[in-house]
Protein backbone atom coordinates (compact mmCIF):
# COMPACT_ATOMS: atom_id res chain seq x y z
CA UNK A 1 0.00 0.00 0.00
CA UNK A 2 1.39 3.73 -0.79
CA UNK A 3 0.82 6.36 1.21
CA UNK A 4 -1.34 9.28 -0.17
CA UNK A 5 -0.33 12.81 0.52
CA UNK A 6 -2.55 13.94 2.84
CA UNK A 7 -1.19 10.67 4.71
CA UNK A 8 2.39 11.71 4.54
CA UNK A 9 2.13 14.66 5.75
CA UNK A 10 0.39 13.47 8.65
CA UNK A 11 2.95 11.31 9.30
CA UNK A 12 5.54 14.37 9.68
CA UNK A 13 3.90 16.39 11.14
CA UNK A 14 3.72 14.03 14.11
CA UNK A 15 7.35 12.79 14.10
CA UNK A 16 8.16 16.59 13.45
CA UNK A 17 5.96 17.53 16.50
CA UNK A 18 7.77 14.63 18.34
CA UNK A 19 11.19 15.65 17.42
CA UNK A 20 10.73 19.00 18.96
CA UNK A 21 8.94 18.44 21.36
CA UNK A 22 9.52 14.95 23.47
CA UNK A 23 12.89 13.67 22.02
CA UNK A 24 15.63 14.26 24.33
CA UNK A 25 19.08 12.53 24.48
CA UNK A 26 20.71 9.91 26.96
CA UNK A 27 23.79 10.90 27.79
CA UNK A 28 23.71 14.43 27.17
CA UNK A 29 22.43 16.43 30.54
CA UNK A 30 21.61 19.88 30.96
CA UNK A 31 22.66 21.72 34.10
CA UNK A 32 19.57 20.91 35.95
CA UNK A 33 20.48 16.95 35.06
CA UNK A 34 17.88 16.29 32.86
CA UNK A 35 18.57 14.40 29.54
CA UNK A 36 19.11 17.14 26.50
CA UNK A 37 16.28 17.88 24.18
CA UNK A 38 17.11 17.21 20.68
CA UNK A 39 15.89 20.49 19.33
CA UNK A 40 18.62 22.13 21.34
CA UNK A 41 21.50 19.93 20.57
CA UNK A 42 20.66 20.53 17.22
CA UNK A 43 20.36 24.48 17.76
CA UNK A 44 24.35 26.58 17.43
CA UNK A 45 22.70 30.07 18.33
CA UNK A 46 21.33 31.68 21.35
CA UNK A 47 17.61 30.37 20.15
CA UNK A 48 16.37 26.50 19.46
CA UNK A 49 15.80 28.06 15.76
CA UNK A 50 18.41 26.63 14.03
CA UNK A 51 17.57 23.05 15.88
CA UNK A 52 13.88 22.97 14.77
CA UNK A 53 15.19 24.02 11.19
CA UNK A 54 17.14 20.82 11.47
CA UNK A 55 14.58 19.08 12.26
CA UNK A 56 12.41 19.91 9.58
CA UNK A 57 14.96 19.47 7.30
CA UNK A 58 14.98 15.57 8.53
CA UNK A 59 11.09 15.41 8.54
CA UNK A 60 10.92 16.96 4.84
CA UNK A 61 13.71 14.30 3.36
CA UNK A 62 11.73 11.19 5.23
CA UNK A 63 8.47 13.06 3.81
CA UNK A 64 10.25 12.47 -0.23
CA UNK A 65 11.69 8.90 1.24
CA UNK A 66 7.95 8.03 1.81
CA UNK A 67 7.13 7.48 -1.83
CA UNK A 68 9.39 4.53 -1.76
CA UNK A 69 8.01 2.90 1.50
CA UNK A 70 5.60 0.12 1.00
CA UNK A 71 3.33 -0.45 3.72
């Protein structure tokens, strides 16, 4: 079974929406000892900007690998 679009983009939007907000990285603590969000590892500047750019930029290339998947 493909996916159709309106499927896909469900899809990111979730894992995008998960990346941001709930991933978070074993190993990696912040100063209050909890485990790293991934947005911020993935931010450089003084905002998480640049992190959730990164992240969409993952969520857009599985969105294109999607057409290959068969479900």
């Amino acid at each position: 079974m493909k996916l159709d679009e309106k499927q896909k983009q469900n899809i990111c939007d979730l894992i995008k929406r998960s990346l941001n907000l709930s991933v978070r990285l074993q190993g990696f603590l912040t100063d209050d000892e909890d485990n790293l969000p991934l947005v911020d590892f993935l931010s450089t500047g003084q905002t998480i900007k640049e992190g959730q750019e990164a992240i969409e930029n993952i969520v857009e290339q599985i969105y294109f690998d999607m057409d290959g998947w068969e479900i």
